[in-house]
Protein backbone atom coordinates (compact mmCIF):
# COMPACT_ATOMS: atom_id res chain seq x y z
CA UNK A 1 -196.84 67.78 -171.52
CA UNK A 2 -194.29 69.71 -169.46
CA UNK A 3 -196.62 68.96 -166.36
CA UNK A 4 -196.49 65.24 -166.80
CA UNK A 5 -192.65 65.85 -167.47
CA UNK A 6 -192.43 67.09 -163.85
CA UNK A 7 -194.36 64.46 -162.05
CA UNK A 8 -191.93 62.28 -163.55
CA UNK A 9 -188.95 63.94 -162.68
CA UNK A 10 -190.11 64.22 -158.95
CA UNK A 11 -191.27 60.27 -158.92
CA UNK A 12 -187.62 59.82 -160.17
CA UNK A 13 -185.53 62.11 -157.77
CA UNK A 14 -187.82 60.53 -154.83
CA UNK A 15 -187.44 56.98 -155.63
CA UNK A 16 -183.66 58.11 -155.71
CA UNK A 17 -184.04 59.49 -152.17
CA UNK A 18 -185.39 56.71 -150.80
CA UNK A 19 -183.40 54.45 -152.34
CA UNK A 20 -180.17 56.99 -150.86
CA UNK A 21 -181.58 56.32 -147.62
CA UNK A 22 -182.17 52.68 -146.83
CA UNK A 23 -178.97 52.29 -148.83
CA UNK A 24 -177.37 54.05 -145.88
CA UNK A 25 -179.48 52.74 -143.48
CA UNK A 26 -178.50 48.70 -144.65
CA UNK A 27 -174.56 50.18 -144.73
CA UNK A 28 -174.65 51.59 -141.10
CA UNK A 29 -176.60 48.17 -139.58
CA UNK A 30 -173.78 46.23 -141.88
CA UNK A 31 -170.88 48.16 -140.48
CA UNK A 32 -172.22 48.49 -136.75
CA UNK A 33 -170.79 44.89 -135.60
CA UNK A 34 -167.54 46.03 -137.27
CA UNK A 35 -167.70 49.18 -134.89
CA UNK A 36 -168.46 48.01 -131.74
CA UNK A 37 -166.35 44.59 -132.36
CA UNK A 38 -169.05 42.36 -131.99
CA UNK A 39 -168.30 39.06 -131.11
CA UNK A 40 -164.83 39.78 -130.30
CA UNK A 41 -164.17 38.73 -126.59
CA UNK A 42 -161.21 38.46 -124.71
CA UNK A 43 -159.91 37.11 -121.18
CA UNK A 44 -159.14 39.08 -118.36
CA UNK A 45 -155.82 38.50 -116.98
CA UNK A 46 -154.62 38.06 -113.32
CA UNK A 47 -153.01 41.18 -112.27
CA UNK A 48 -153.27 40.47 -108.50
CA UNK A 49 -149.69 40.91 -106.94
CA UNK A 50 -148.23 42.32 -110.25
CA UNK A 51 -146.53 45.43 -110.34
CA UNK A 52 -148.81 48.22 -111.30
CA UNK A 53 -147.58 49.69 -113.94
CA UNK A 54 -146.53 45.84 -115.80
CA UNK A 55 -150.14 45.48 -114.80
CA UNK A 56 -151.66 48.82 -117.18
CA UNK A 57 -149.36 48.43 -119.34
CA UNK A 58 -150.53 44.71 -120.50
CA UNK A 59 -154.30 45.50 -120.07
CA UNK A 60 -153.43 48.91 -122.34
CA UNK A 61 -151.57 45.87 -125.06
CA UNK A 62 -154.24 43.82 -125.14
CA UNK A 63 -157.43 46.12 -125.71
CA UNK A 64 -158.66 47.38 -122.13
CA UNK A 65 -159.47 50.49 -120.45
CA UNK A 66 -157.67 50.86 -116.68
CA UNK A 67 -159.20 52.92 -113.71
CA UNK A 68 -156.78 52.68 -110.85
CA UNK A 69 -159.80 53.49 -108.50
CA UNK A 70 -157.91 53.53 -104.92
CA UNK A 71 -154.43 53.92 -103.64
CA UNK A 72 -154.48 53.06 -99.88
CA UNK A 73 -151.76 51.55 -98.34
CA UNK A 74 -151.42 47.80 -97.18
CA UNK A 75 -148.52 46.95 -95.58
CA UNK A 76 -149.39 43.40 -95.98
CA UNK A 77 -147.85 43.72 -99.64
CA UNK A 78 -145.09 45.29 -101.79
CA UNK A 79 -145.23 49.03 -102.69
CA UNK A 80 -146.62 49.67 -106.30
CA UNK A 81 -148.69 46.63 -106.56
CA UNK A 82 -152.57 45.42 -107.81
CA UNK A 83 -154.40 44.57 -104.54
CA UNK A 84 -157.50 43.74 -106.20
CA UNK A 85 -159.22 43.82 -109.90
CA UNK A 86 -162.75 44.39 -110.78
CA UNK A 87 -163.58 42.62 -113.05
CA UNK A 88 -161.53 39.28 -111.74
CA UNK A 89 -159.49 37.24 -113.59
CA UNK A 90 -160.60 34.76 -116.14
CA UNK A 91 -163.56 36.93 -116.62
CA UNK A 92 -164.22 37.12 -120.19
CA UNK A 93 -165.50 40.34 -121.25
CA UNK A 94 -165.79 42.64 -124.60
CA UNK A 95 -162.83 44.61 -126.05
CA UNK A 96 -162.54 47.96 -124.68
CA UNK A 97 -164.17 47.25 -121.05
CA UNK A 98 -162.82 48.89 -118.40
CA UNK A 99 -160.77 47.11 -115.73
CA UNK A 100 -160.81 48.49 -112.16
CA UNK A 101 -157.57 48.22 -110.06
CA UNK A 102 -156.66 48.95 -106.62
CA UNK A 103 -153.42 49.31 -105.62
CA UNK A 104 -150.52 49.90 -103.24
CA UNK A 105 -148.90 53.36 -103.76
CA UNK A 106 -145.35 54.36 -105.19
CA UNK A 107 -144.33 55.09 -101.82
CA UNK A 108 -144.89 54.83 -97.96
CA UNK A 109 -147.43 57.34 -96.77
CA UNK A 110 -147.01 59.99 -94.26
CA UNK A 111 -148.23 59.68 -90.75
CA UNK A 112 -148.25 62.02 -87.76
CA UNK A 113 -145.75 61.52 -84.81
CA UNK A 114 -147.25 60.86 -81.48
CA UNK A 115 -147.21 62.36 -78.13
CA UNK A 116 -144.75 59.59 -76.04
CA UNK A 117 -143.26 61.88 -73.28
CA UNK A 118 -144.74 61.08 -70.09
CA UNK A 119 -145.70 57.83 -70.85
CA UNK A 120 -144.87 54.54 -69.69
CA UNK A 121 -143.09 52.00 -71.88
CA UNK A 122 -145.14 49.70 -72.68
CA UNK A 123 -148.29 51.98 -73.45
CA UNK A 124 -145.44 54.35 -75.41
CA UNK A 125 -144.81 50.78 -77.20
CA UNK A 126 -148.80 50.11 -78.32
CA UNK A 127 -149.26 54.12 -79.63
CA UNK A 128 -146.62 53.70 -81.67
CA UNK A 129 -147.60 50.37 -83.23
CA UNK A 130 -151.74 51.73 -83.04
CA UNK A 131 -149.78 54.66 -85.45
CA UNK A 132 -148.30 52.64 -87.90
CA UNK A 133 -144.64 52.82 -86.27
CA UNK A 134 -141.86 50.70 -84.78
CA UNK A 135 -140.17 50.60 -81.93
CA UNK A 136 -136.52 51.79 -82.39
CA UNK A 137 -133.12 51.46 -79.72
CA UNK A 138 -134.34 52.50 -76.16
CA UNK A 139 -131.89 53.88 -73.73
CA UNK A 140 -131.97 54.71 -69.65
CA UNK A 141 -131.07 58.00 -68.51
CA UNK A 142 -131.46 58.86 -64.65
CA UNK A 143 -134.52 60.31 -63.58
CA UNK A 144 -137.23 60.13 -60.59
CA UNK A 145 -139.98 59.06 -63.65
CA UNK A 146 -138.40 55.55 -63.86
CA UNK A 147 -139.82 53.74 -66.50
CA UNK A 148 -141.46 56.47 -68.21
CA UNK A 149 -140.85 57.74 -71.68
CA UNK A 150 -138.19 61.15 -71.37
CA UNK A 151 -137.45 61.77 -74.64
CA UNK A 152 -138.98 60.73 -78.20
CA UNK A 153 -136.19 60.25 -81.30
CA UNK A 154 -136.19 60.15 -84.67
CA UNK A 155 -132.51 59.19 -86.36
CA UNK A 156 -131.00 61.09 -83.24
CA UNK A 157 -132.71 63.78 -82.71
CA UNK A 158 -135.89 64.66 -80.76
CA UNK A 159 -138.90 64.57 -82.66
CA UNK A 160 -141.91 66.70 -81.54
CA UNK A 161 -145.65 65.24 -81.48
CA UNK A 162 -147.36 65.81 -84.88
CA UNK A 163 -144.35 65.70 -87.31
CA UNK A 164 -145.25 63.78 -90.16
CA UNK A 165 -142.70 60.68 -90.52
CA UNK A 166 -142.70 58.03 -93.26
CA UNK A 167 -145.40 54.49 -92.16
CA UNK A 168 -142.94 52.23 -90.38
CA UNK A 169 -140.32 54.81 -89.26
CA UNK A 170 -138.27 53.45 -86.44
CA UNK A 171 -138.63 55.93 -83.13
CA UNK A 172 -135.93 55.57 -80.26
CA UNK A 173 -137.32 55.85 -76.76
CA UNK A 174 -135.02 57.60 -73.71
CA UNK A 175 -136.49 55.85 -70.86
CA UNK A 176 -136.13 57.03 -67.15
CA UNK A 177 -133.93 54.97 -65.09
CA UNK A 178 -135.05 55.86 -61.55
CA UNK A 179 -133.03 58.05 -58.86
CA UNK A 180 -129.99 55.89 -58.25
CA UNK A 181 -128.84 55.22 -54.86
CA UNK A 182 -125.61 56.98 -54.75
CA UNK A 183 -125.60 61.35 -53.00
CA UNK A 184 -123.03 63.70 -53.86
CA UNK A 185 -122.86 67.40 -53.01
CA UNK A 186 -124.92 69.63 -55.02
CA UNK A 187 -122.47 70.95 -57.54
CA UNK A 188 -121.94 74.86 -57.44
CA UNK A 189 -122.43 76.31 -60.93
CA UNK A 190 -122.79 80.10 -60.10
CA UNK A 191 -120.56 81.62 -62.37
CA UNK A 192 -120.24 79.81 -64.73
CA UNK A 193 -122.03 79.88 -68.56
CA UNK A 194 -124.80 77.66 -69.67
CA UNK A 195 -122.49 75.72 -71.98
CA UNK A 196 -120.03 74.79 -69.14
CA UNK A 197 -122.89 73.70 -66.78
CA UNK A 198 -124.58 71.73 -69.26
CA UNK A 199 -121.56 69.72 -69.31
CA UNK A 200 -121.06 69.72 -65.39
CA UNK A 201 -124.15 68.42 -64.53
CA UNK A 202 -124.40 66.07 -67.47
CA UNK A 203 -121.04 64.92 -66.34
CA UNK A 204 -122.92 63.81 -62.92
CA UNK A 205 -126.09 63.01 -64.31
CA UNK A 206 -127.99 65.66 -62.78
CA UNK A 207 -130.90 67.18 -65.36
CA UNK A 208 -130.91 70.59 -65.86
CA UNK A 209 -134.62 71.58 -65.46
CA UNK A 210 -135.22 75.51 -65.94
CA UNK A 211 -133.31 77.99 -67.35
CA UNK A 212 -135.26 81.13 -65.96
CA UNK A 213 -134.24 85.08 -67.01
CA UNK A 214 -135.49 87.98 -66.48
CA UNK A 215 -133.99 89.80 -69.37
CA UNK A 216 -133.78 89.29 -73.30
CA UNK A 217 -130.69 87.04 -73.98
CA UNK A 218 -129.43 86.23 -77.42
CA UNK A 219 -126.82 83.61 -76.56
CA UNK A 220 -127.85 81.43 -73.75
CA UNK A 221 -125.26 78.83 -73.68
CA UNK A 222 -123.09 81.78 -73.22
CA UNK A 223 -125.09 83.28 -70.78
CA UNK A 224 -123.68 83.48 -66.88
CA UNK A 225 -125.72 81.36 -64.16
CA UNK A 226 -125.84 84.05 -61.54
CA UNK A 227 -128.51 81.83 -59.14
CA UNK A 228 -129.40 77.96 -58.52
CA UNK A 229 -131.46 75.98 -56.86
CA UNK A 230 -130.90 73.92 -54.84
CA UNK A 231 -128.36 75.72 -53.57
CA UNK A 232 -125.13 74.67 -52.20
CA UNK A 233 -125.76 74.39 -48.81
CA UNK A 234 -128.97 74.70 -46.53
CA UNK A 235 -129.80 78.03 -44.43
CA UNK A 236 -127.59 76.84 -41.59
CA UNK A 237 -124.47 76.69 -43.81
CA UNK A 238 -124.80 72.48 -44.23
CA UNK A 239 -124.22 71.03 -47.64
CA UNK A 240 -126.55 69.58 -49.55
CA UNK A 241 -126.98 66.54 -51.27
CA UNK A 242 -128.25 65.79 -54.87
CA UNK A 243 -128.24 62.43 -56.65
CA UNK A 244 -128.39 61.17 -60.31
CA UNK A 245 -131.16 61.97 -61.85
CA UNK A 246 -132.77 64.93 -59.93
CA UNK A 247 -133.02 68.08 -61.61
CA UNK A 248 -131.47 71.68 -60.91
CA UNK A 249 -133.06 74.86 -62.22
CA UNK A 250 -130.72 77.85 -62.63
CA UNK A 251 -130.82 81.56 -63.64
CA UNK A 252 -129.30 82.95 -65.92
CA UNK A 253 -128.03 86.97 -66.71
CA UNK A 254 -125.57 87.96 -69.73
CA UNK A 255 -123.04 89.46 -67.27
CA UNK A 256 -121.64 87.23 -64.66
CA UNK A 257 -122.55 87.39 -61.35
CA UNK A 258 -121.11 90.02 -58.83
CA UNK A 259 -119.23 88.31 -56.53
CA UNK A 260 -116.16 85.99 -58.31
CA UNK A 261 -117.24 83.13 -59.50
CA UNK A 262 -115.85 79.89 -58.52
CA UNK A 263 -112.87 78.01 -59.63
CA UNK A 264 -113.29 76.22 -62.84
CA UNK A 265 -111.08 73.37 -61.86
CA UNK A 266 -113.52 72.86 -59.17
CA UNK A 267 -117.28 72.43 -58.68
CA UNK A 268 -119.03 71.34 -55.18
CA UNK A 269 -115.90 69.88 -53.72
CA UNK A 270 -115.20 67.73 -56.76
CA UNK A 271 -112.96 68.38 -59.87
CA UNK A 272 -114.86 68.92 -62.68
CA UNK A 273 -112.35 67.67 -64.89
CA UNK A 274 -112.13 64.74 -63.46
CA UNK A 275 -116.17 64.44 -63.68
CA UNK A 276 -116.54 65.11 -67.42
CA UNK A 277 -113.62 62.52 -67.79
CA UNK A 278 -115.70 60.03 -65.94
CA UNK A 279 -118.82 60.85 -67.69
């Protein structure tokens, strides 16, 4: 008695089991469409041109997933825009698919600053474009490499080769203007400090070329030129001529030079008041 009591008992708790199971089974298959929102479809927007983050924001609203897969610039379009959408618009897909966007960045990117000096203008004009950059204000300064590039600027001041400058930046050329016609006597700066011949020879367009010392120096525009070439006047005592644009080199000491130096109201026969006034 007791054993047939037990072979019902197990009949009963396995029917039960079984019963357990495809009772789960029939609830999972029931509640799988529910899960995975079968059936439910919707549209894919156009995001093309919109601004980026309108664009996430309204695929986030209406049920999608956003990869922003690529950020390169295209200067063809605004900053911070879709460029292109995978999949495309009208496309009608399931909720929760993932929509891939690629788009213009925040902000300009950075790229490196050419090598221009020594160049001519127009091939100075086609690296800068080839780099992403524009040409800025050009301006002539006398010099024997006419129509080459002297000087490379960025918002006024020089700019060295490999400085990284926004895409588009605007670079200012100095261009040389040739040798011009008229001589004047090669001005005599011995004597005088760095500072002060700066301006004298600037004041006569003449370009100072080399500033050459043979000791440490701390304060070179203060520094005494104690040597220049060319000199004032030839080996047979004849003065010499310079014109605008040519270059002088000088050296330099930090005590001035032992015999007196010149007068400072006058450099190579010429006032050099009156030549910064002109200048």
């Amino acid at each position: 008695m007791f054993k047939s009591l037990l072979q019902k008992s197990f009949l009963t708790n396995l029917i039960a089991a079984i019963g357990l199971v495809l009772a789960l089974i029939f609830l999972f298959f029931l509640s799988l469409s529910w899960l995975t929102q079968h059936g439910s479809y919707l549209q894919v927007p156009n995001l093309v041109g919109m601004n980026t983050d309108e664009a996430v924001h309204l695929l986030k609203k209406q049920g999608f997933e956003v990869v922003i897969t690529d950020s390169a610039y295209n200067d063809s379009i605004p900053l911070n825009t879709v460029r292109r959408q995978l999949p495309l618009s009208d496309a009608t897909v399931k909720v929760n698919r993932t929509v891939f966007l690629t788009v213009n960045p925040v902000e300009l990117p950075m790229v490196s600053m050419p090598k221009l000096e020594g160049l001519s203008y127009r091939f100075a004009a086609n690296i800068l474009e080839k780099n992403n950059l524009k040409l800025g204000d050009t301006t002539h300064r006398p010099d024997f490499m006419k129509g080459s590039v002297l000087d490379q600027m960025y918002k006024g001041v020089a700019i060295a080769p490999g400085t990284k400058v926004r895409w588009g930046s605007k670079i200012d050329l100095v261009i040389g203007g040739g040798v011009q016609g008229e001589q004047m006597l090669v001005p005599d700066i011995v004597g005088f400090t760095v500072a002060e011949t700066k301006t004298i020879l600037q004041a006569r367009g003449i370009i100072l070329a080399s500033i050459i010392s043979s000791e440490p120096i701390a304060d070179t525009a203060s520094a005494y030129v104690i040597r220049q070439n060319p000199e004032t006047r030839d080996f047979q005592g004849i003065p010499i001529y310079i014109q605008p644009g040519q270059t002088i080199d000088i050296w330099i000491s930090v005590n001035p030079p032992s015999t007196e130096p010149p007068d400072q109201n006058e450099v190579g026969g010429n006032p050099v008041n009156d030549s910064i006034n002109d200048y």
